[in-house]
C-alpha atoms as a PDB file:
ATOM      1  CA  UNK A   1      -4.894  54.499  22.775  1.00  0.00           C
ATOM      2  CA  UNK A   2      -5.147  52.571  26.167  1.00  0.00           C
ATOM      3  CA  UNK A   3      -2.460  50.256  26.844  1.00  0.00           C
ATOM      4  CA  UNK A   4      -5.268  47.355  26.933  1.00  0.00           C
ATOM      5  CA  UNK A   5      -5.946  47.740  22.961  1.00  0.00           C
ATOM      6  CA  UNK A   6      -1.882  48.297  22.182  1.00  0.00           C
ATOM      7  CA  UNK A   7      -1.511  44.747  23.992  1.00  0.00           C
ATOM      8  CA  UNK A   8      -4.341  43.231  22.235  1.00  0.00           C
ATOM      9  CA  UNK A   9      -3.015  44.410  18.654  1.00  0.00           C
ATOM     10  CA  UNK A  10       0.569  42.860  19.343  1.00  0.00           C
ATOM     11  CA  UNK A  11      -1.041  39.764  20.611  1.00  0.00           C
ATOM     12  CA  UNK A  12      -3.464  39.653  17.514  1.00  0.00           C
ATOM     13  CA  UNK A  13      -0.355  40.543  15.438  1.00  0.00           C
ATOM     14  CA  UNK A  14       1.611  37.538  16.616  1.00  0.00           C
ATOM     15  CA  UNK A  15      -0.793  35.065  16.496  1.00  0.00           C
ATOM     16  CA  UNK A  16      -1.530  35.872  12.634  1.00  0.00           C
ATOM     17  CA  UNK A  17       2.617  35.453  12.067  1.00  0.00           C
ATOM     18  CA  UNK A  18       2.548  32.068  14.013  1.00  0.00           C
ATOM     19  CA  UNK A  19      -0.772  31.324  12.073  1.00  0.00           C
ATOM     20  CA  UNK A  20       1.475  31.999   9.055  1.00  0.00           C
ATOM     21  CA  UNK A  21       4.145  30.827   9.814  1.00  0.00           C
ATOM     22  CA  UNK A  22       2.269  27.338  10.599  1.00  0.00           C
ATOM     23  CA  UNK A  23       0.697  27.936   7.439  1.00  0.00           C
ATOM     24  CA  UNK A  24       3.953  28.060   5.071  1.00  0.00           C
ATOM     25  CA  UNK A  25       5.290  25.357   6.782  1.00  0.00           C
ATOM     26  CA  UNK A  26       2.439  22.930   5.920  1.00  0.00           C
ATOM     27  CA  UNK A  27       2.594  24.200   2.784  1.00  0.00           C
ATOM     28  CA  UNK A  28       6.281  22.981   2.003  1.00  0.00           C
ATOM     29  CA  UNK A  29       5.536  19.899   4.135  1.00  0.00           C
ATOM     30  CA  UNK A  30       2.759  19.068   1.487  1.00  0.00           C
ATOM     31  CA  UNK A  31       5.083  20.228  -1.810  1.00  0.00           C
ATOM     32  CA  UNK A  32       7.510  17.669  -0.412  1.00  0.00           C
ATOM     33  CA  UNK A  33       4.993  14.941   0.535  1.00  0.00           C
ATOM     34  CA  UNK A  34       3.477  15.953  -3.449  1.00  0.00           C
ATOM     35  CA  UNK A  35       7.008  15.468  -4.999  1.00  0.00           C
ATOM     36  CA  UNK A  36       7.730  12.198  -3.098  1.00  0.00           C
ATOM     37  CA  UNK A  37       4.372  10.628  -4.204  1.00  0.00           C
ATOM     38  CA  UNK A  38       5.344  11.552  -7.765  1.00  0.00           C
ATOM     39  CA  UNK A  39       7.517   9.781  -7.614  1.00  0.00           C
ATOM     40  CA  UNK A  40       6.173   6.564  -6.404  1.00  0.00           C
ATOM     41  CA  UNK A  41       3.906   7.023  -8.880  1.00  0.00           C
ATOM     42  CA  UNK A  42       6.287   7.393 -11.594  1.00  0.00           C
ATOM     43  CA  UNK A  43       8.299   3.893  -9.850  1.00  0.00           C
ATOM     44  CA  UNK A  44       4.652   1.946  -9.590  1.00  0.00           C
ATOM     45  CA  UNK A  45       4.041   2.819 -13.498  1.00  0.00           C
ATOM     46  CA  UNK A  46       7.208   1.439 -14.535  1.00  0.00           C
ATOM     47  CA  UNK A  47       6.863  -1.663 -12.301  1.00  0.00           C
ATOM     48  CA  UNK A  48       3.817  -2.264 -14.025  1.00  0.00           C
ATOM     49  CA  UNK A  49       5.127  -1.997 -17.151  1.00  0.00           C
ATOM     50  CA  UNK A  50       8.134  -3.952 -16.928  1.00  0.00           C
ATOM     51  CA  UNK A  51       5.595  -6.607 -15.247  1.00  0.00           C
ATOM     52  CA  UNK A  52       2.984  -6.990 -18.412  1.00  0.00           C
ATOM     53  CA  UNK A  53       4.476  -9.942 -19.618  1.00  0.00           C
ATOM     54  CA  UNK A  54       4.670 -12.212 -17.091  1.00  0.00           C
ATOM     55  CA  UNK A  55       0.270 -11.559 -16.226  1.00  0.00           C
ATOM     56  CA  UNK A  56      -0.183 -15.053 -19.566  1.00  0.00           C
ATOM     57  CA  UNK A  57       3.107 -16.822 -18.133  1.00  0.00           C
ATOM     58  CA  UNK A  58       1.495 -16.542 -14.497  1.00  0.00           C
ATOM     59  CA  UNK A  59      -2.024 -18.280 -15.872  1.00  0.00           C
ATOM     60  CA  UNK A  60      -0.682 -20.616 -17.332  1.00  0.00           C
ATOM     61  CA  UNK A  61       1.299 -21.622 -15.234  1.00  0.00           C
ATOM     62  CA  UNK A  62      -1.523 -21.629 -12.708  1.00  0.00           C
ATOM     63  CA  UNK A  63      -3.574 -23.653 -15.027  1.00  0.00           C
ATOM     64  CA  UNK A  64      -0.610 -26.402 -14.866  1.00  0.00           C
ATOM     65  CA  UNK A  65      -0.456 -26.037 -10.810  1.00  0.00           C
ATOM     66  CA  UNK A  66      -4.121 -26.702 -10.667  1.00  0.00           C
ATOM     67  CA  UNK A  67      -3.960 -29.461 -12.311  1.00  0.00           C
ATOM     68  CA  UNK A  68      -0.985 -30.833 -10.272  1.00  0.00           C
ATOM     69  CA  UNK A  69      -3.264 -29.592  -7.179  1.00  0.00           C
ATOM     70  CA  UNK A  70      -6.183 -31.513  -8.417  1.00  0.00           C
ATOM     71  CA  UNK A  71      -3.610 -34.632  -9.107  1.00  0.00           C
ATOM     72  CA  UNK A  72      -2.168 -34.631  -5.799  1.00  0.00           C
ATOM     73  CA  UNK A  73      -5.606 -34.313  -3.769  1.00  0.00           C
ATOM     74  CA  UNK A  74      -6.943 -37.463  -5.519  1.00  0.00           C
ATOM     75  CA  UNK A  75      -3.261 -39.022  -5.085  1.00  0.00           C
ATOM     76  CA  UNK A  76      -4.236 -38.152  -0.547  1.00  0.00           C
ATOM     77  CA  UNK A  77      -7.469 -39.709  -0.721  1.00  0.00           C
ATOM     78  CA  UNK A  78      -6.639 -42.889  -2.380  1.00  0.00           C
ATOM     79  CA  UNK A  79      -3.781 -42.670   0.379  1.00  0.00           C
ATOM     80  CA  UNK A  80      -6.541 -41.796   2.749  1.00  0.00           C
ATOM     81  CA  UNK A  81      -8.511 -45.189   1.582  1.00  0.00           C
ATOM     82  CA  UNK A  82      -5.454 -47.523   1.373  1.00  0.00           C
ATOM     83  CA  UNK A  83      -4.502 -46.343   5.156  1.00  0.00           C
ATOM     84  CA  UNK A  84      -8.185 -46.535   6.283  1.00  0.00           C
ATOM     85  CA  UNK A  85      -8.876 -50.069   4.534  1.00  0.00           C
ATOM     86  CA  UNK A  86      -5.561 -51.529   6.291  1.00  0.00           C
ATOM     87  CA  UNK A  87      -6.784 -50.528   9.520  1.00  0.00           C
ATOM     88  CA  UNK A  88      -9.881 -52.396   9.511  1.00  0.00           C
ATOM     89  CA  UNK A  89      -8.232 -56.006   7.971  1.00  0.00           C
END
């Protein structure tokens, strides 16, 4: 066999075990990456859990601040008037 084709099988040979070896490397890169999302999954579930009752507190509470919003806008523009009507006497 010419020493051209013996070079050209070693080369081919090494680039299919750095090919691998690139290969199996991702491969425990992703198995890691899979594990660690696992468990943000598994943290994200319980958050949500542990954060179903507050989801009526919240709107009602929201319900109260909009009404407090609503009370405090109308509270600025009779401000707004009393500031603007001084102004002009």
């Amino acid at each position: 066999m010419p020493p051209a084709a013996i070079g050209t099988l070693v080369f081919a040979g090494l680039l299919v075990v750095a090919l691998a070896f690139t290969l199996i490397r991702v491969i425990l890169l992703l198995r890691r990456i899979l594990h660690t999302l696992g468990k943000v999954c598994f943290g994200v579930r319980a958050i949500a859990l542990r954060t179903e009752p507050i989801a009526p507190a919240v709107g009602a509470v929201n319900e109260d601040l909009a009404a407090v919003a609503d009370g405090l806008e109308n509270l600025a523009a009779e401000a707004a008037a009393d500031k603007a009507g001084a102004r002009v006497s």
